[in-house]
N, C-alpha and C. Protein backbone atom coordinates (compact mmCIF):
# COMPACT_ATOMS: atom_id res chain seq x y z
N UNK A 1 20.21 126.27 107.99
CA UNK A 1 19.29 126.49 106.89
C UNK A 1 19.14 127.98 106.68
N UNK A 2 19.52 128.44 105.63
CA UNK A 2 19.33 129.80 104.97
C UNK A 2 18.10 130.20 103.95
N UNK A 3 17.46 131.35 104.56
CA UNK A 3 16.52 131.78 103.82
C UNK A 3 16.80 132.90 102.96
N UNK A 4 16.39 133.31 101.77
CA UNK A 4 16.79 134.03 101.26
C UNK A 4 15.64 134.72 100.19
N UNK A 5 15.44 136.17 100.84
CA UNK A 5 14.19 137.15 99.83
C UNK A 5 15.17 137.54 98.87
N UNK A 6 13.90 138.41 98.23
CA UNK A 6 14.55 139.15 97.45
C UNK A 6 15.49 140.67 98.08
N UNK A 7 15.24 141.10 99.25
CA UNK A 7 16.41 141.49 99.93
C UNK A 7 17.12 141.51 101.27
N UNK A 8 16.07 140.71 101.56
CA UNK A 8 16.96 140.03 103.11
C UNK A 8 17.83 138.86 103.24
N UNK A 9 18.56 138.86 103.73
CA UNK A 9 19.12 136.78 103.59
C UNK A 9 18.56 136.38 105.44
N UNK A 10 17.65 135.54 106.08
CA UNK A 10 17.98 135.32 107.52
C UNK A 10 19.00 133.86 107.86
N UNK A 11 19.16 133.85 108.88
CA UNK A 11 19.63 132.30 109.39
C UNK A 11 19.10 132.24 110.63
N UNK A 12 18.99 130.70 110.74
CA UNK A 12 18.32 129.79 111.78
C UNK A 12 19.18 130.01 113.16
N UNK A 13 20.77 130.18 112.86
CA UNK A 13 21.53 130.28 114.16
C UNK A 13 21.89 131.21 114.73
N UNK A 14 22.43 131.30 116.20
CA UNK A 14 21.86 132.31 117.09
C UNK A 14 23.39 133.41 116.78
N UNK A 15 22.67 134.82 117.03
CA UNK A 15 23.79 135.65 116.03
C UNK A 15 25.00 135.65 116.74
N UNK A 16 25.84 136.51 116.31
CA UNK A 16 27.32 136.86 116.76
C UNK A 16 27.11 136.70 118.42
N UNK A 17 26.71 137.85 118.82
CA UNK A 17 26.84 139.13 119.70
C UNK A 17 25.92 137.80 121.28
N UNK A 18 25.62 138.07 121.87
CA UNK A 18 24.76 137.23 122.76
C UNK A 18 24.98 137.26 123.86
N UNK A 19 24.26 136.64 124.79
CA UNK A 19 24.41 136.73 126.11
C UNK A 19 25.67 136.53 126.72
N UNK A 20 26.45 135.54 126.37
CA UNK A 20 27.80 135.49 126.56
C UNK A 20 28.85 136.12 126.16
N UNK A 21 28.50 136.54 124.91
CA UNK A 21 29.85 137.46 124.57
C UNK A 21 29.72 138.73 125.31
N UNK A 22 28.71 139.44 125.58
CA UNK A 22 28.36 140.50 126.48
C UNK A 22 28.73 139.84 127.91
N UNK A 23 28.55 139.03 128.45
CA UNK A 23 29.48 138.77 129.67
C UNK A 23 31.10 138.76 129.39
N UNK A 24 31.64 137.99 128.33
CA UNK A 24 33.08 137.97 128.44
C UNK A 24 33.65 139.71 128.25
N UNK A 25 32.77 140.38 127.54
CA UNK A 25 33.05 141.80 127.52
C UNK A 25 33.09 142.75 128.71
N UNK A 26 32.39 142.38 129.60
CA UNK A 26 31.78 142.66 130.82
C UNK A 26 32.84 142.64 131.69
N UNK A 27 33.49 141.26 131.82
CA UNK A 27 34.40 140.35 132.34
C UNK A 27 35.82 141.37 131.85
N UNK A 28 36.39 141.30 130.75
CA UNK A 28 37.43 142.18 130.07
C UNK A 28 37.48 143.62 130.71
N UNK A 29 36.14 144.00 130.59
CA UNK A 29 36.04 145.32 131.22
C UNK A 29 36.70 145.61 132.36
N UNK A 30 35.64 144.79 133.51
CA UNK A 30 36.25 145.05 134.86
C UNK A 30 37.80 144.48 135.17
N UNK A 31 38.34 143.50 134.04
CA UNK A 31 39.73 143.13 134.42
C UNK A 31 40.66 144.37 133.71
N UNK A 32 40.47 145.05 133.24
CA UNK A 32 40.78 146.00 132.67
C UNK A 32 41.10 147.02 134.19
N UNK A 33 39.72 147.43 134.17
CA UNK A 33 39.73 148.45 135.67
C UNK A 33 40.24 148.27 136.64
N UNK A 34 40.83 146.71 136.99
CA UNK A 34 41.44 146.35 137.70
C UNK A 34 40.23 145.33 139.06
N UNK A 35 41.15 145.61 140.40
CA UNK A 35 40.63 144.54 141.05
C UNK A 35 39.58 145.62 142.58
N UNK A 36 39.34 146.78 142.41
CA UNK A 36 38.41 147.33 142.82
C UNK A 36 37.36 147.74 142.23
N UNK A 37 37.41 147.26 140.79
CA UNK A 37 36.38 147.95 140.08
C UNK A 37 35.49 146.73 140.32
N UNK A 38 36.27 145.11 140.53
CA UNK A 38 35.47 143.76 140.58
C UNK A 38 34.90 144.18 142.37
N UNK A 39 35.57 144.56 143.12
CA UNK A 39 35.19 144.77 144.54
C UNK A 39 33.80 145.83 144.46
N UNK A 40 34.09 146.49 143.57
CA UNK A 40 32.82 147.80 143.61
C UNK A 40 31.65 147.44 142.98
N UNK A 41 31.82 146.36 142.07
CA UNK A 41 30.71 145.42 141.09
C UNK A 41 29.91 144.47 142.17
N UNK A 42 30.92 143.59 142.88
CA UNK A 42 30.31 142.84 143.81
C UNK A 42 29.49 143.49 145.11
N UNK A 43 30.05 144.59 145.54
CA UNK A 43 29.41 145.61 146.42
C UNK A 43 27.93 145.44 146.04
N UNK A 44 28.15 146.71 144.87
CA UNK A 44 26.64 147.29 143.82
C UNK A 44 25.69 145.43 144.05
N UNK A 45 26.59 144.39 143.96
CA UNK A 45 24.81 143.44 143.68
C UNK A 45 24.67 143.00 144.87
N UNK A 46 25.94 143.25 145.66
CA UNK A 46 24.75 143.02 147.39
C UNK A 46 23.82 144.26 147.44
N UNK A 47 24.03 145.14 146.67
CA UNK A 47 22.90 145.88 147.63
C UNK A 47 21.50 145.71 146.15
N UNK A 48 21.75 145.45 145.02
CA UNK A 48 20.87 145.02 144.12
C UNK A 48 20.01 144.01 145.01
N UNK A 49 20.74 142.75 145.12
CA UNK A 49 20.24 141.27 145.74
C UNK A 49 21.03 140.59 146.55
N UNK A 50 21.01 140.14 147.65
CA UNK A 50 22.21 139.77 148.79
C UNK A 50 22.92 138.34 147.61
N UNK A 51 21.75 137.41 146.64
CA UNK A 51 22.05 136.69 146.46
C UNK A 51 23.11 136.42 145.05
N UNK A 52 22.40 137.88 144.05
CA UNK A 52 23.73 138.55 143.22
C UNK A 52 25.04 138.78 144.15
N UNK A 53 24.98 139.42 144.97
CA UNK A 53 26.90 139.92 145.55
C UNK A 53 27.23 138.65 145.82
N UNK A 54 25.95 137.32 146.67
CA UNK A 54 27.01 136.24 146.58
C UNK A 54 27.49 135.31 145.67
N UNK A 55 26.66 135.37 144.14
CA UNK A 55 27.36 134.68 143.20
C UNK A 55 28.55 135.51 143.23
N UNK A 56 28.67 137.03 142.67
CA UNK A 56 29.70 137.44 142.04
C UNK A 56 31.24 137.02 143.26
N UNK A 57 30.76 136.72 144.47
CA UNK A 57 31.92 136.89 145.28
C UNK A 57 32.50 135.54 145.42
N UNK A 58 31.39 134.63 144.55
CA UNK A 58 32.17 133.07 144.74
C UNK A 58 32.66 132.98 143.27
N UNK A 59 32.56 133.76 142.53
CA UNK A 59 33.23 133.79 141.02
C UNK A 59 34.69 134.25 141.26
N UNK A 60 34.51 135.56 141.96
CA UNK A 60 35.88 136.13 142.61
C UNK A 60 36.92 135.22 143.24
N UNK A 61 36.15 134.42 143.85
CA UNK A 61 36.98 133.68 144.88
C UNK A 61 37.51 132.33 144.09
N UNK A 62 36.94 131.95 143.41
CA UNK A 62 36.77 130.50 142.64
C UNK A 62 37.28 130.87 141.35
N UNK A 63 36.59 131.53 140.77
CA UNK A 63 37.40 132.08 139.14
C UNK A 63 37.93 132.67 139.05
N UNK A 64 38.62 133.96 139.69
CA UNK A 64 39.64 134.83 139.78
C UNK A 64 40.57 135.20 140.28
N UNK A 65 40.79 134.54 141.36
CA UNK A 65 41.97 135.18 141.83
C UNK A 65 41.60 136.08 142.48
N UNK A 66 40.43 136.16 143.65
CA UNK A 66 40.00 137.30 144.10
C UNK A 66 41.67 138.46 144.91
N UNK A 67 42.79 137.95 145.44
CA UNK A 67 43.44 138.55 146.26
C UNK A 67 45.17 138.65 145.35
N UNK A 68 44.59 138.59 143.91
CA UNK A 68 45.75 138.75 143.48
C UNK A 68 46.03 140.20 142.79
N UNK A 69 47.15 140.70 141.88
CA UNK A 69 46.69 141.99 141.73
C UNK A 69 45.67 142.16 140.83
N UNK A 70 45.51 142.82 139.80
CA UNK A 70 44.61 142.48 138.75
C UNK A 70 44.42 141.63 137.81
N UNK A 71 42.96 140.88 137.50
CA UNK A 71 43.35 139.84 136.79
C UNK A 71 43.87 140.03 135.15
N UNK A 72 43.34 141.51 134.53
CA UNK A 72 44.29 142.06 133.61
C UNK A 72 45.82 142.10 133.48
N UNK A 73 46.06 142.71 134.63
CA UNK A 73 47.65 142.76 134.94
C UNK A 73 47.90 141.01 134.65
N UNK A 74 47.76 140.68 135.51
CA UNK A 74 48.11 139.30 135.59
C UNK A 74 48.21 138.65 134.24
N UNK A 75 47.55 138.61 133.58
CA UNK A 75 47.68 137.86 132.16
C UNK A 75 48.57 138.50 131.51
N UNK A 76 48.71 140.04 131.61
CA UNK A 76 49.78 140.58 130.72
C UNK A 76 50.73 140.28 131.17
N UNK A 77 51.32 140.49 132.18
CA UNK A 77 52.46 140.08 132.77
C UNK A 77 52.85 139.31 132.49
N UNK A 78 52.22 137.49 132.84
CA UNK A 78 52.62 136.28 132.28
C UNK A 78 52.76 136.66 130.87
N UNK A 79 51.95 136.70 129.98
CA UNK A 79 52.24 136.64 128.52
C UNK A 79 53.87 137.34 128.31
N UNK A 80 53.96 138.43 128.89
CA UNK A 80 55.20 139.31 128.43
C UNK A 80 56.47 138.30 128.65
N UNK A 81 56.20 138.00 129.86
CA UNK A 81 57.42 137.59 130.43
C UNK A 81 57.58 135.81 129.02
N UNK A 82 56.69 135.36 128.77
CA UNK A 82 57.26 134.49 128.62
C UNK A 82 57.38 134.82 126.97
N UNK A 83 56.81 135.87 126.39
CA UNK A 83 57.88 136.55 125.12
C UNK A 83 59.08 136.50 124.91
N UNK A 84 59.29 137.10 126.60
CA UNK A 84 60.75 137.50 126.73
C UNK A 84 62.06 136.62 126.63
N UNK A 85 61.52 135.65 127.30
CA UNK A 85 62.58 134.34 127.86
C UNK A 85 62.13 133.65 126.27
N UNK A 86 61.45 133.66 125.26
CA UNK A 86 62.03 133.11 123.96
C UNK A 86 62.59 134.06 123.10
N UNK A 87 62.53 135.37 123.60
CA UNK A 87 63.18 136.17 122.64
C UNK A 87 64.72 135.69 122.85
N UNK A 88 65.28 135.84 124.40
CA UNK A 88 66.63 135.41 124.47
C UNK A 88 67.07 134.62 124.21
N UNK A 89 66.68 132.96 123.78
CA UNK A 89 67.10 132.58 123.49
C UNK A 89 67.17 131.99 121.71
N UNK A 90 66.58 133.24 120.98
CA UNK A 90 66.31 133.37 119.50
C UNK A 90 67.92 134.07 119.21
N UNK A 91 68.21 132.85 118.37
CA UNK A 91 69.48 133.86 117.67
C UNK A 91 69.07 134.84 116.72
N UNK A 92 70.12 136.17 116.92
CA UNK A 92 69.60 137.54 116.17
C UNK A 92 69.81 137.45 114.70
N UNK A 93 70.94 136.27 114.04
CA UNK A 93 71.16 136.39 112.89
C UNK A 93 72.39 137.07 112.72
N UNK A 94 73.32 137.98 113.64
CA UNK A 94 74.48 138.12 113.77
C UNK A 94 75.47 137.46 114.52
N UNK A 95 76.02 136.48 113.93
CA UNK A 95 77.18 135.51 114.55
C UNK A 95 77.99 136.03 115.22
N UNK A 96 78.83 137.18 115.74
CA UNK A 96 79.02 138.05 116.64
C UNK A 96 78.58 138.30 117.83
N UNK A 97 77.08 138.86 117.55
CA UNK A 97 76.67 139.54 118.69
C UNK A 97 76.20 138.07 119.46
N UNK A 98 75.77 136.98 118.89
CA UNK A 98 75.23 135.70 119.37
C UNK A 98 76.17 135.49 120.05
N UNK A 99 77.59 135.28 119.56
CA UNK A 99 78.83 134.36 120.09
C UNK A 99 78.92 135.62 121.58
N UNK A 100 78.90 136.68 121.20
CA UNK A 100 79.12 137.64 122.72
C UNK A 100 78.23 136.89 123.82
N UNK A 101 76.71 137.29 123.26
CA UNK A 101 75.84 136.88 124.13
C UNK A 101 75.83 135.86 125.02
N UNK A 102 76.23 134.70 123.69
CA UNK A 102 76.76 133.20 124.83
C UNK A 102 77.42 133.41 125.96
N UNK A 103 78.44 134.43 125.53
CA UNK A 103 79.80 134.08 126.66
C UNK A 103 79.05 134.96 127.86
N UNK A 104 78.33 136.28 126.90
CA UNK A 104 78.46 137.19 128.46
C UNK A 104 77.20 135.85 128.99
N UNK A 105 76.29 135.29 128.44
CA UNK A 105 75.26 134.46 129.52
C UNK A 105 76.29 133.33 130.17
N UNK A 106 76.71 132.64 129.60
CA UNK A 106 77.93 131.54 130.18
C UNK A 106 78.63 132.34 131.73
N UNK A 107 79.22 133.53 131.58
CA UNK A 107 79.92 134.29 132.30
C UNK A 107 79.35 134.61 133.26
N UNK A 108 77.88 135.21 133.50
CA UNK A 108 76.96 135.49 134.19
C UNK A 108 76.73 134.34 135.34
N UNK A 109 76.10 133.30 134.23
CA UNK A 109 75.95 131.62 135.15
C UNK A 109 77.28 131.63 135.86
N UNK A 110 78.68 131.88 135.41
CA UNK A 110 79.65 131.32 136.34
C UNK A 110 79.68 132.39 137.55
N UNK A 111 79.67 133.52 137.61
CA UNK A 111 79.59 134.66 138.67
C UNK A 111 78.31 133.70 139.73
N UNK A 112 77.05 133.78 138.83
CA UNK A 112 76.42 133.46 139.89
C UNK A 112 76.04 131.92 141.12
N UNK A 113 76.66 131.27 140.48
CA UNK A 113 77.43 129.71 141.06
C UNK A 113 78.36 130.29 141.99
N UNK A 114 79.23 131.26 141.65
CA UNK A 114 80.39 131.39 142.58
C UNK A 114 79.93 132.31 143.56
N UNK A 115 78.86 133.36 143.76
CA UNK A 115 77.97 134.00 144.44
C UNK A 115 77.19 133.26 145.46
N UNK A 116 76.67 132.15 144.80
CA UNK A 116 75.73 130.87 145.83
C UNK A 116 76.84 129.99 146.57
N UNK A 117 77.68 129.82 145.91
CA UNK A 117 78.95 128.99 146.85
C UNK A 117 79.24 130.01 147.64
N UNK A 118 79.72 131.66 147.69
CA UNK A 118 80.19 132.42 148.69
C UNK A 118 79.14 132.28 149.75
N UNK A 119 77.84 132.64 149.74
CA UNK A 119 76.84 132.86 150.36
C UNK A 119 76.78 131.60 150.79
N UNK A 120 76.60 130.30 150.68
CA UNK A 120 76.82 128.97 151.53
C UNK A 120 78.10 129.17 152.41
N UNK A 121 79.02 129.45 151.84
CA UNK A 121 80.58 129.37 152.72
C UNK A 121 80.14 130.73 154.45
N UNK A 122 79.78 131.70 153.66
CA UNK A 122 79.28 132.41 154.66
C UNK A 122 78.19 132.29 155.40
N UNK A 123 77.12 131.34 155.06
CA UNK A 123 75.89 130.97 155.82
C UNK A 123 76.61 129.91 157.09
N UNK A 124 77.58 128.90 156.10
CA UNK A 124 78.12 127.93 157.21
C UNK A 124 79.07 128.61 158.30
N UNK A 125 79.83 129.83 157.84
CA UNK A 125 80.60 129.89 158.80
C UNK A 125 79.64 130.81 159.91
N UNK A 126 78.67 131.25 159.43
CA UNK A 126 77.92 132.25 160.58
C UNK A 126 77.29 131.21 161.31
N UNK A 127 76.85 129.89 160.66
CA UNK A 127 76.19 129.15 162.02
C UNK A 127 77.45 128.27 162.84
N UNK A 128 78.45 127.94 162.12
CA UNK A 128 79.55 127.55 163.19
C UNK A 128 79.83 128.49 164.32
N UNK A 129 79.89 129.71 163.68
CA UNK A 129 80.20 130.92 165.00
C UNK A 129 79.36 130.79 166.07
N UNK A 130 77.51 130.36 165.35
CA UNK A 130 76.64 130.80 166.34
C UNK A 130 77.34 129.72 167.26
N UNK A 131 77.18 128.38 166.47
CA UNK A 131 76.79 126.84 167.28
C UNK A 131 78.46 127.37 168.44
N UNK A 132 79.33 127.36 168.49
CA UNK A 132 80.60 127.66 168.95
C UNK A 132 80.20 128.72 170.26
N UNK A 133 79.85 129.99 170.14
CA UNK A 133 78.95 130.36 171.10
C UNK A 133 78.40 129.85 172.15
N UNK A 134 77.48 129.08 171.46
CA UNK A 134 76.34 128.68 172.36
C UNK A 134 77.31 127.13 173.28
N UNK A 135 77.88 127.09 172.65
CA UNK A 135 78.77 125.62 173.26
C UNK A 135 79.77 126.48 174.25
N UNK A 136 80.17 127.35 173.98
CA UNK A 136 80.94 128.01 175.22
C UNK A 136 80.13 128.89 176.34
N UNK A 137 78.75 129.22 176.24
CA UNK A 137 78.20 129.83 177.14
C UNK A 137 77.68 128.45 177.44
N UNK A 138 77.26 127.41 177.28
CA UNK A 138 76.70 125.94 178.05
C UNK A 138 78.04 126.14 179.16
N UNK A 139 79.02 126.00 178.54
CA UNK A 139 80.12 125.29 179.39
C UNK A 139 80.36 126.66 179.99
N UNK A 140 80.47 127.82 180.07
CA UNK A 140 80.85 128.51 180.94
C UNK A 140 79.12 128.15 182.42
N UNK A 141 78.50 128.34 181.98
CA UNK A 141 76.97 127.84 182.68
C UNK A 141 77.16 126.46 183.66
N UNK A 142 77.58 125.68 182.40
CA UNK A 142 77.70 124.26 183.42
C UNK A 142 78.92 124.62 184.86
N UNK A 143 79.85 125.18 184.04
CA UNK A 143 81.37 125.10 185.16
C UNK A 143 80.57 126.26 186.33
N UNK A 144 79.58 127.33 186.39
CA UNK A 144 79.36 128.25 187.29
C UNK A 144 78.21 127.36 187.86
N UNK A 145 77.54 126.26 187.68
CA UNK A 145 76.83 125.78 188.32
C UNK A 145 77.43 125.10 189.27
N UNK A 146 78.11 124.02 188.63
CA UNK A 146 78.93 123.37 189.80
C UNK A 146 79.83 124.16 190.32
N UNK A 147 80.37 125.06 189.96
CA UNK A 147 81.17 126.18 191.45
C UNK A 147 79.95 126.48 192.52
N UNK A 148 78.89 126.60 192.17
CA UNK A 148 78.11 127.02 193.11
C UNK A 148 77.41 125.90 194.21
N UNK A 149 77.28 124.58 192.63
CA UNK A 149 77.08 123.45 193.63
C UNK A 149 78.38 122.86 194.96
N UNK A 150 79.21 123.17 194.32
CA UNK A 150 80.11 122.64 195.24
C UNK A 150 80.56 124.04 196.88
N UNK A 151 80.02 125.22 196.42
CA UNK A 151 80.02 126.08 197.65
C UNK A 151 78.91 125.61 198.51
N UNK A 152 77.81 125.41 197.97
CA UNK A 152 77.00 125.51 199.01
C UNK A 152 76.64 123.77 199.43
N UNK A 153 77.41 122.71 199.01
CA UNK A 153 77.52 121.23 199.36
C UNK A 153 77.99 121.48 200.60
N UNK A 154 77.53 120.67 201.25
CA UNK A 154 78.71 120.83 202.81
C UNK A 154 79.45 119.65 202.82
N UNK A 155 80.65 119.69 203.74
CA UNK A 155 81.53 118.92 203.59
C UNK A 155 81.25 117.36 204.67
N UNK A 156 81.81 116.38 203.98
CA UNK A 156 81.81 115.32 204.43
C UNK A 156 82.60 114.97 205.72
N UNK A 157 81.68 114.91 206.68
CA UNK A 157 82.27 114.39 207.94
C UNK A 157 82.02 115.49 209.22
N UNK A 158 81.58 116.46 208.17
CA UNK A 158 80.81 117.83 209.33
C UNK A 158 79.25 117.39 209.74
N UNK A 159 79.08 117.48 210.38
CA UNK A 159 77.54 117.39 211.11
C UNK A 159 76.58 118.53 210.34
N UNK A 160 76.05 118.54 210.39
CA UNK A 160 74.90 119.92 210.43
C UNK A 160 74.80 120.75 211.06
N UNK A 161 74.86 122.28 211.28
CA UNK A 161 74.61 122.90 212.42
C UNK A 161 75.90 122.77 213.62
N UNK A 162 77.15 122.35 213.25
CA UNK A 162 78.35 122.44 213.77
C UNK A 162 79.43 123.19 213.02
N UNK A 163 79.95 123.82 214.19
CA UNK A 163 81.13 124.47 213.48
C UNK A 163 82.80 124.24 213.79
C-alpha cells in the first residue's frame, strides 16, 4: 500500500538496505580480505563477548570453510575455471583453427594414454623387480638357515658328549 502527499510518496515495505544486506556486505568484505581478516573478526568478538567469538567460529566452521584458502578466492577460482572448460569447447567460428584444435586435443589424449600405459608398464616392472628380490633374499635366508640347522644338528648314532 502506497501513500502519496503532495511531495513525499512512503511505502509500507521494509526498504532496500537492512539488516541483512549489511551482513551479506559485511560477509563480502571479510571474504574479500581473505581468511585472517575472518580469524581477526572472530578474535575481536571473543574479546567483545566469549559468546560472539563462539557464534562467529561455528559460522567459520559450518558455513565457510574455516581451513580452506579464502572464501573469496575460492569462488573466483571455481567460477573461472569453469568459464574456461566451456570456452574450449566453444567453436571459434574459424573452421581451420577448430579442425587444428581437434586434432592437436585428439593428439594430446593419445600422448597421454600412451604416458599412463608407460607409467603402468614401469610401475609393474618396478614391483616385479621388488617382488623377485625379496623371493631371492627368502631363499638365500631359508638355504643359510638350514646350513646352519644342519651344522649344529648332531649326527645320528653319536651319543651326546662323545667323541
Amino acid at each position: 500500500m502506497q501513500l502519496e502527499t503532495a511531495m513525499h510518496s512512503y511505502s509500507d515495505t521494509a526498504p532496500q538496505g537492512g539488516f541483512r544486506n549489511t551482513l551479506r556486505r559485511g560477509e563480502a568484505w571479510l571474504d574479500a580480505k581473505g581468511k585472517w581478516a575472518w580469524i581477526a573478526f572472530m578474535v575481536l568478538g571473543f574479546l567483545v563477548n566469549p559468546f560472539i567469538g563462539l557464534a562467529i567460529l561455528a559460522y567459520l566452521i559450518w558455513g565457510k570453510q574455516m581451513f580452506a584458502r579464502s572464501c573469496g578466492q575460492r569462488r573466483h577460482h571455481d567460477q573461472s575455471w569453469g568459464r574456461h572448460g566451456q570456452r574450449v569447447s566453444q567453436p571459434t567460428g574459424n573452421s581451420a583453427f577448430d579442425d587444428y584444435k581437434a586434432q592437436a586435443l585428439r593428439r594430446l589424449e593419445e600422448e597421454q594414454e600412451a604416458f599412463e600405459d608407460f607409467l603402468q608398464r614401469l610401475r609393474s616392472s618396478k614391483d616385479k623387480t621388488e617382488f623377485d628380490s625379496f623371493m631371492e633374499d627368502r631363499a638365500r635366508a631359508t638355504a643359510a638357515q638350514d646350513a646352519t640347522e644342519a651344522a649344529t644338528k648332531p649326527e645320528t648314532g653319536v651319543r651326546p658328549g662323545e667323541y
